[in-house]
Protein backbone atom coordinates (compact mmCIF):
# COMPACT_ATOMS: atom_id res chain seq x y z
CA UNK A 1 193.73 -25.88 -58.01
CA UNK A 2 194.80 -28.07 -61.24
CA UNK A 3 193.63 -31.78 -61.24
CA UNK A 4 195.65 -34.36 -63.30
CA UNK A 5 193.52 -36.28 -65.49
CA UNK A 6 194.84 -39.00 -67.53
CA UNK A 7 194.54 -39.49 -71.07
CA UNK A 8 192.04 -42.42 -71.97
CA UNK A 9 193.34 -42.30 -75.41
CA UNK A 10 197.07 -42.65 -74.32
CA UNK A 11 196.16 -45.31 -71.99
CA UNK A 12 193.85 -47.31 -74.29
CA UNK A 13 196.77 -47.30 -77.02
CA UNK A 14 199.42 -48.34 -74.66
CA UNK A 15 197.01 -51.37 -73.36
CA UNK A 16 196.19 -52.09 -76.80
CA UNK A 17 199.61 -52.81 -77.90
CA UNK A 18 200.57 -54.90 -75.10
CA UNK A 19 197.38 -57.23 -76.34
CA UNK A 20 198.94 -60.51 -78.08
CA UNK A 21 197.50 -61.49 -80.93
CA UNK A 22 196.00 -64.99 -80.70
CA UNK A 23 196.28 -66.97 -84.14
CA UNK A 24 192.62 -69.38 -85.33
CA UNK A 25 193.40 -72.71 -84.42
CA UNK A 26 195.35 -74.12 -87.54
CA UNK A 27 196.63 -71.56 -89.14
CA UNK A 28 200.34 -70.09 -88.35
CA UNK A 29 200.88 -67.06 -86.72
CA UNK A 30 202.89 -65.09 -89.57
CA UNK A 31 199.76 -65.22 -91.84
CA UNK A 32 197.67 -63.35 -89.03
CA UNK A 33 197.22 -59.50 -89.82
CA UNK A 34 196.08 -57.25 -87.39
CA UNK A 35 195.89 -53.08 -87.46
CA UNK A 36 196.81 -53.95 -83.77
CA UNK A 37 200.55 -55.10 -84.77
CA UNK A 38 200.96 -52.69 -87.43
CA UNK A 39 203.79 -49.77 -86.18
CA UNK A 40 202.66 -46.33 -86.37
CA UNK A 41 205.57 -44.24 -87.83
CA UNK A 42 204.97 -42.05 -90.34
CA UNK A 43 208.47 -42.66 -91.70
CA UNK A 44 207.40 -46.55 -92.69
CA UNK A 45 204.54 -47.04 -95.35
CA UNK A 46 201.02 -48.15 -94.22
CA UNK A 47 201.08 -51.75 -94.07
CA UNK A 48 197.99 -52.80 -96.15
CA UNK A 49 195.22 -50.39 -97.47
CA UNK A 50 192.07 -49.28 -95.86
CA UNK A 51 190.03 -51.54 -98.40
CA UNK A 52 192.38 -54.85 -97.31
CA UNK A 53 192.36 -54.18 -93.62
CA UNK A 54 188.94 -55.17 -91.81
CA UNK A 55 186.03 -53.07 -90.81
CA UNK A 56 186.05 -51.63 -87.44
CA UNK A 57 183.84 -54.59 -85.31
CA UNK A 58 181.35 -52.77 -83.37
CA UNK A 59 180.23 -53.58 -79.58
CA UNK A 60 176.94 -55.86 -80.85
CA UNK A 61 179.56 -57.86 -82.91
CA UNK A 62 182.56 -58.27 -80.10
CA UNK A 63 179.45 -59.18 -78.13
CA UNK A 64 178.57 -62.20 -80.83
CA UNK A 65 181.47 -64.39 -81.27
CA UNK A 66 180.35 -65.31 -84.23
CA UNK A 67 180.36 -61.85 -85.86
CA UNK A 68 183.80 -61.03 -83.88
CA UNK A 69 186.85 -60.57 -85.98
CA UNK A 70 188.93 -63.72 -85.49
CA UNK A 71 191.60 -62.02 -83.37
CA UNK A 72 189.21 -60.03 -80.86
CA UNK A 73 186.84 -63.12 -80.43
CA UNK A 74 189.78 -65.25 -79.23
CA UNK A 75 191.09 -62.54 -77.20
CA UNK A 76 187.90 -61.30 -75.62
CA UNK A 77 186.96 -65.11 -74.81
CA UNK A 78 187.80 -66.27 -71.25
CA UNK A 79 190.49 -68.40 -71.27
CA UNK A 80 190.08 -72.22 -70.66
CA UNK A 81 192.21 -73.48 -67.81
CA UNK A 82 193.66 -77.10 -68.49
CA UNK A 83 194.36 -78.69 -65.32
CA UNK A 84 197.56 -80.35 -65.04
CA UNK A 85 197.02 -84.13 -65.23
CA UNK A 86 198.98 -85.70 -62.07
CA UNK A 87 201.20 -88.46 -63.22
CA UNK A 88 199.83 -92.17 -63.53
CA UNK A 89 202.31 -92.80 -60.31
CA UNK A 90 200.55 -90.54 -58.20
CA UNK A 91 196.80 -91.47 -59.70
CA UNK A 92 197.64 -95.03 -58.97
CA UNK A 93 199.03 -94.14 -55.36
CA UNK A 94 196.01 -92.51 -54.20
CA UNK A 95 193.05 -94.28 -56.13
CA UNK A 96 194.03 -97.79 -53.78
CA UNK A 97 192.64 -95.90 -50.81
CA UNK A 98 189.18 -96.49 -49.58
CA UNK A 99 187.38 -93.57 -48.12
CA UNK A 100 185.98 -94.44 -44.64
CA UNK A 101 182.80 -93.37 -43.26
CA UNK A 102 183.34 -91.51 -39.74
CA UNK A 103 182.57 -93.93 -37.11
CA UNK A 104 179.15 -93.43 -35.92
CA UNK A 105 178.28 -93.53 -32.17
CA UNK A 106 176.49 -97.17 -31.08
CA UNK A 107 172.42 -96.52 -30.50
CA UNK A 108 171.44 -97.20 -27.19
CA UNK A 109 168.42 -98.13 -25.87
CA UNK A 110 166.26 -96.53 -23.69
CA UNK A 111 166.36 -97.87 -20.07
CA UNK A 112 163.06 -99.79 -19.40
CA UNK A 113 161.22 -98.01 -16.32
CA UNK A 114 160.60 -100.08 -13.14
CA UNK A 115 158.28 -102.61 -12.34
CA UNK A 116 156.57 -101.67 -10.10
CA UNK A 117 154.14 -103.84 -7.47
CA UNK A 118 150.24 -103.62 -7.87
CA UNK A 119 149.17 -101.34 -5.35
CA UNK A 120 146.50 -103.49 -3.85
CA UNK A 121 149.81 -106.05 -3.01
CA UNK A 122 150.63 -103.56 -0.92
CA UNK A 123 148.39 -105.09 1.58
CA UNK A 124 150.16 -106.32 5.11
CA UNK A 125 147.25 -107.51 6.27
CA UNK A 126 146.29 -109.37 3.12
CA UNK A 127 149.98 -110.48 2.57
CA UNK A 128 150.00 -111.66 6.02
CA UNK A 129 146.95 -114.03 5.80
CA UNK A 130 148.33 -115.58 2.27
CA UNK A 131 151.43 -116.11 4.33
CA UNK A 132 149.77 -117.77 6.81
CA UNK A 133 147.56 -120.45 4.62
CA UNK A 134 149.88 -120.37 1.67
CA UNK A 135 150.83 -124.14 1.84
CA UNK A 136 152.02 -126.53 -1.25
CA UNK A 137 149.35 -128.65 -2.69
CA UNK A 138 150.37 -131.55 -3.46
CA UNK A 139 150.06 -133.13 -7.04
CA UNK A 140 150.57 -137.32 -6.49
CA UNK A 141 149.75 -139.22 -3.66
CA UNK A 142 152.91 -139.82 -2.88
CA UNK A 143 152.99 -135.78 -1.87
CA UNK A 144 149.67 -135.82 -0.20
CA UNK A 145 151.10 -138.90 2.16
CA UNK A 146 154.41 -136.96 2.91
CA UNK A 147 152.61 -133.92 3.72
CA UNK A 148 151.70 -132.51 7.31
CA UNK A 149 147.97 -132.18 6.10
CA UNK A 150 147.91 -135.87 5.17
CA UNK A 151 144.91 -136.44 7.47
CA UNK A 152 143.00 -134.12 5.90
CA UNK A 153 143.74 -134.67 2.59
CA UNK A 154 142.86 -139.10 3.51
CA UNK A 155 139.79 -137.35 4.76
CA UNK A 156 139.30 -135.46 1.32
CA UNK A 157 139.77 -138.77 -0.70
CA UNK A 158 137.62 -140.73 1.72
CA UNK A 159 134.59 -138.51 1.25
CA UNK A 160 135.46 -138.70 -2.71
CA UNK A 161 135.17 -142.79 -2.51
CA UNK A 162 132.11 -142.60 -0.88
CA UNK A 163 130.86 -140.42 -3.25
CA UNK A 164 131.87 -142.74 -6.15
CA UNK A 165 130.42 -145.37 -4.25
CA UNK A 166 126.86 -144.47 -3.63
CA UNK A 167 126.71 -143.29 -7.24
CA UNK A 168 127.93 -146.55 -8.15
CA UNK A 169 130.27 -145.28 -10.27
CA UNK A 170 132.26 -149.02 -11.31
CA UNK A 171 132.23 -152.20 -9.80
CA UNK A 172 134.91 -154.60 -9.01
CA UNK A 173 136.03 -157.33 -11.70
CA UNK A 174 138.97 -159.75 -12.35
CA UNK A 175 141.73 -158.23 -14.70
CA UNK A 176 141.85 -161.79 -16.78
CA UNK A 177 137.69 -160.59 -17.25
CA UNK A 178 139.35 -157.33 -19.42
CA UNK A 179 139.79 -160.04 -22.60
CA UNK A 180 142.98 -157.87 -23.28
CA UNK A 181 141.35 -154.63 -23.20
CA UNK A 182 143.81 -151.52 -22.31
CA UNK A 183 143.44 -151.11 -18.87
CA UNK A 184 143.24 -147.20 -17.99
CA UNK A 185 145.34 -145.51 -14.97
CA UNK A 186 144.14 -142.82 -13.03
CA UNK A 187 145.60 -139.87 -10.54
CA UNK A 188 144.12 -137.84 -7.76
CA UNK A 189 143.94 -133.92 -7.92
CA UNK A 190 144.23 -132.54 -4.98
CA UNK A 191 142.87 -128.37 -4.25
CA UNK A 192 142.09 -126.09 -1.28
CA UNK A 193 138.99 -124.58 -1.22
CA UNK A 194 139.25 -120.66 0.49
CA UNK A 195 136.57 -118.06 1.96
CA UNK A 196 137.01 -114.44 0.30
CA UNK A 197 139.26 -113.81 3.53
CA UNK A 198 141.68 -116.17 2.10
CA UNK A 199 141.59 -118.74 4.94
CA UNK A 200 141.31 -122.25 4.12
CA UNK A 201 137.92 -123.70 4.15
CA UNK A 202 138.04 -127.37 2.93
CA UNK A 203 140.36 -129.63 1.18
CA UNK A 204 139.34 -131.38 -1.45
CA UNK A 205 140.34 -134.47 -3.59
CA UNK A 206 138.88 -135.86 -6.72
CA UNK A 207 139.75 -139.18 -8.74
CA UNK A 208 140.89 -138.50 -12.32
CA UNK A 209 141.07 -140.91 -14.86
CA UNK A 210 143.68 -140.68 -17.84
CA UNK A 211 141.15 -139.40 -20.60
CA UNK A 212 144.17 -139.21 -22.78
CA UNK A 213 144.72 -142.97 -23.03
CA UNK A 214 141.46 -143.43 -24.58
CA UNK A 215 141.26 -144.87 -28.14
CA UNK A 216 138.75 -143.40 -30.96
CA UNK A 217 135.82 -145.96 -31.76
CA UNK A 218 136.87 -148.09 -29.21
CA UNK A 219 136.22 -146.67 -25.57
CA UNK A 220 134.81 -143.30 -27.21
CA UNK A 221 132.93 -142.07 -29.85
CA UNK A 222 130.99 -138.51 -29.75
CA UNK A 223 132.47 -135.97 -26.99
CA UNK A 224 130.37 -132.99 -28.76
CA UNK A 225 128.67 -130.94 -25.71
CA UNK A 226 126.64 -127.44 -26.52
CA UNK A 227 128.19 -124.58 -24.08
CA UNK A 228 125.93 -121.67 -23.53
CA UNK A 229 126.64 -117.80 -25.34
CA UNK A 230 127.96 -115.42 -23.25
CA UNK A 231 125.14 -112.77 -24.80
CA UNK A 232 122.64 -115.32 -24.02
CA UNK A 233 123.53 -114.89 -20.18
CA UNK A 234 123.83 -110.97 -20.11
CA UNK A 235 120.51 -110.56 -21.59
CA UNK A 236 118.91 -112.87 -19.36
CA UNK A 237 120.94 -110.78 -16.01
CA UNK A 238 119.43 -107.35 -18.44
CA UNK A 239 115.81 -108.33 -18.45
CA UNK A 240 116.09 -110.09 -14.51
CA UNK A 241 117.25 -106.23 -13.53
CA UNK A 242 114.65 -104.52 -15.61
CA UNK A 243 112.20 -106.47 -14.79
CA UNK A 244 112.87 -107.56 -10.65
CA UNK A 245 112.75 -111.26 -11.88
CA UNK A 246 114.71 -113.47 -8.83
CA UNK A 247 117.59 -114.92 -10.04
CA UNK A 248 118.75 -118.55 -8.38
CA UNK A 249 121.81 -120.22 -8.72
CA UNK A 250 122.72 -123.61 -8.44
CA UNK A 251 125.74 -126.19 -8.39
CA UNK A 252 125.37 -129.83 -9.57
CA UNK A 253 127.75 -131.95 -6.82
CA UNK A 254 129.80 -134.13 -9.26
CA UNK A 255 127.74 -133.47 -11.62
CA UNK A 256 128.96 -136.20 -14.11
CA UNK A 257 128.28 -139.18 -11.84
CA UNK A 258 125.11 -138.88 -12.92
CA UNK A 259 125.37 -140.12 -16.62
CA UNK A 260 125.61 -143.60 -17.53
CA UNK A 261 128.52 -145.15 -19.48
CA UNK A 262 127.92 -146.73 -22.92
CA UNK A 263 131.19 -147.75 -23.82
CA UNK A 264 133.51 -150.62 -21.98
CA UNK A 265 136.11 -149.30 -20.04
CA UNK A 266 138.45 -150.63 -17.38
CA UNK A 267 140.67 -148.43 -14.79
CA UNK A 268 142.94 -149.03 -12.50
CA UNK A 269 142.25 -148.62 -8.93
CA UNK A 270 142.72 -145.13 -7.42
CA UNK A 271 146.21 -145.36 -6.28
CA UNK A 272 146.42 -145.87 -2.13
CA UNK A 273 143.25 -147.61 -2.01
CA UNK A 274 143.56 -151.03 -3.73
CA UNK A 275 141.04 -154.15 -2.90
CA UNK A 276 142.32 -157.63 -3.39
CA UNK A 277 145.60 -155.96 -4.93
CA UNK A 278 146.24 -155.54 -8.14
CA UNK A 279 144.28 -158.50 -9.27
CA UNK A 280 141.25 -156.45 -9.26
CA UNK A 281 140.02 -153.58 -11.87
CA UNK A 282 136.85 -151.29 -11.90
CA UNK A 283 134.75 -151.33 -14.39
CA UNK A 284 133.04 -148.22 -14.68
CA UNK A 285 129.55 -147.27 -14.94
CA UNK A 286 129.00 -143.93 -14.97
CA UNK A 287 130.97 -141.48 -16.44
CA UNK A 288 134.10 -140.35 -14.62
CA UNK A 289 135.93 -137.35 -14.78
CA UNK A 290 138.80 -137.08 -17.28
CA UNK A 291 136.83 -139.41 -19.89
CA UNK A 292 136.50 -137.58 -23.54
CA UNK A 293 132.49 -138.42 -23.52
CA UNK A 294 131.57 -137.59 -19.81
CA UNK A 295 130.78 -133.60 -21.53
CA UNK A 296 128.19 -135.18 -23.85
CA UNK A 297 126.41 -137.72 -21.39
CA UNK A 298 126.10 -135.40 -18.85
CA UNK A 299 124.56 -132.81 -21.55
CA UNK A 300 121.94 -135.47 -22.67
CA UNK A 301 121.42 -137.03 -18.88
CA UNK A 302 120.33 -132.93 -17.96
CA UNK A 303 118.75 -132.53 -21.26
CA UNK A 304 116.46 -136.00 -20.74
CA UNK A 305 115.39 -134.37 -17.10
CA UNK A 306 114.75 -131.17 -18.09
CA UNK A 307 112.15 -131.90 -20.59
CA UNK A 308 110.65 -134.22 -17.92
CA UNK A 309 110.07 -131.61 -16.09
CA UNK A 310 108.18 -129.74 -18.94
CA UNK A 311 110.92 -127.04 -19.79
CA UNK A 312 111.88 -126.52 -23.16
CA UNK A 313 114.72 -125.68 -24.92
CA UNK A 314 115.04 -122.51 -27.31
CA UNK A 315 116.59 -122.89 -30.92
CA UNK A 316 118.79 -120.17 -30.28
CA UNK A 317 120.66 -120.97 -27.64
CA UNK A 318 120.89 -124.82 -26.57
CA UNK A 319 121.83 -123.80 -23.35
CA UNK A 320 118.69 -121.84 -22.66
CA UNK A 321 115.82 -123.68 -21.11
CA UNK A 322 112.48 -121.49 -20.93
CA UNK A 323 109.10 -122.52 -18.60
CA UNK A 324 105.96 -120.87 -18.59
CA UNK A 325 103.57 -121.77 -16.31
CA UNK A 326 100.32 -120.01 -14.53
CA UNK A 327 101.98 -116.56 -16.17
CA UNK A 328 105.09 -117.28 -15.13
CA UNK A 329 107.67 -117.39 -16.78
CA UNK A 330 110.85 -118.94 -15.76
CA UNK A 331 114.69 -119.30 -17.67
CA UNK A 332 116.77 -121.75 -16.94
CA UNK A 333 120.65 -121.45 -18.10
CA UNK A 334 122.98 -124.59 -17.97
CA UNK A 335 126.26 -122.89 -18.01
């Protein structure tokens, strides 16, 4: 069986003359020579000599453009493509529009979870009992009076009087006595005391004076009063444990009755409970509760009695009173 194969030679020749011959940039076509564009009769003479025409260019120097005749370099180049310039119209038509971000979708936030109720509210039993002796304390006199506990919230304020009176706490004097000293007002606070059931155990009342009325240098001067560290008092519980010491507690009843007052003050009358009208002011005494210095007086009234009774007080903590007596040794913390 005979098999056509085509002649490279033939087919090189033919491709070769369809090549067009690119001129250098700057010079004019007619002046380019080329074997390439040459004919090949025999009938027409050669058209330059061997010596004029140019040495065959071999594959290392088609490769280097340099080297390259200047014919075959431009033709075995690749070809720039110029891109068609679009017409000022059209540049100016399109460059006015602004490109637009897609619209993104709005970020919401996470739902918050539920609040829910301690569990220990959960309580009917204890719920029922705060329904029970929940009741609205009252926060003037006014309130207390208007109140369906008003007896025993007189009784409360009675019991506080009487208290303020055998501690002889102020006595009675004119108001033209004052010589123009600021008279200061005062309020009662009224509170329920509860057992650990939540059922009401006592009411109780206390006379207030207006502290904030109070003048530096002139009705007050030092209101400094030394508190007790917290690390003072769990060491002392540490070494009561370790050691099976007793541990006492006690609570000073208005505890700043006790100190006496320094400084000149005058106060009003406790509102509901006015002698000889309102001709008549108290001088206090003793110190009262709401005054800036009643802290410090009761601090050095304690402090005074305590060393009377041979207890001393350590330079670390001012609050810390130590005894020892008969090899026993006792602490005493004024919190």
């Amino acid at each position: 069986m005979d098999t056509y194969l085509p002649d490279r030679t033939a087919a090189s020749a033919s491709a070769t003359k369809q090549l067009d011959i690119v001129p250098p940039e700057g010079q004019p076509a007619e002046h380019v020579q080329s074997s390439v564009g040459c004919p090949q009769d025999a009938d027409l003479p050669a058209c330059d000599s061997v010596e004029s025409q140019p040495a065959a260019a071999s594959p290392a120097d088609l490769q280097d453009p340099a080297k390259a005749p200047d014919g075959l370099a431009k033709a075995g180049a690749p070809r720039k493509r110029s891109r068609r310039k679009k017409p000022a119209a059209v540049e100016k038509e399109t460059s006015g529009f602004a490109i637009e971000a897609p619209p993104t979708e709005p970020c919401l936030k996470r739902p918050r979870r539920k609040q829910k109720a301690n569990v220990r509210l959960s309580d009917y039993v204890v719920g029922h009992v705060q329904a029970t002796t929940d009741m609205q304390i009252p926060t003037t006199y006014k309130l207390a009076r208007a109140s369906k506990f008003w007896p025993r919230w007189r009784a409360a304020m009675l019991a506080e009087l009487q208290s303020l009176k055998d501690h002889m706490t102020w006595r009675l004097v004119p108001r033209k006595d004052t010589k123009k000293t600021k008279v200061i007002t005062c309020r009662w606070v009224f509170a329920v005391k509860k057992d650990e059931r939540g059922r009401i155990k006592r009411f109780k009342a206390r006379l207030v004076i207006h502290g904030f009325k109070q003048q530096l240098g002139i009705n007050y001067t030092e209101t400094y009063a030394p508190v007790i560290r917290f690390e003072t008092i769990r060491a002392a519980i540490y070494y009561a444990i370790q050691r099976g010491w007793l541990v006492l507690q006690y609570d000073v009843k208005t505890a700043f009755l006790y100190g006496d007052l320094d400084e000149l003050i005058f106060m009003e009358q406790p509102p509901g409970f006015q002698i000889d009208g309102p001709s008549m002011v108290c001088r206090l005494l003793k110190s009262l509760y709401g005054l800036k210095q009643s802290p410090n007086i009761w601090n050095k009234t304690l402090h005074a009695k305590l060393l009377a009774m041979g207890l001393v007080r350590l330079d670390s903590d001012y609050g810390l009173y130590a005894l020892k007596k008969d090899g026993e040794v006792t602490l005493l913390l004024t919190v």
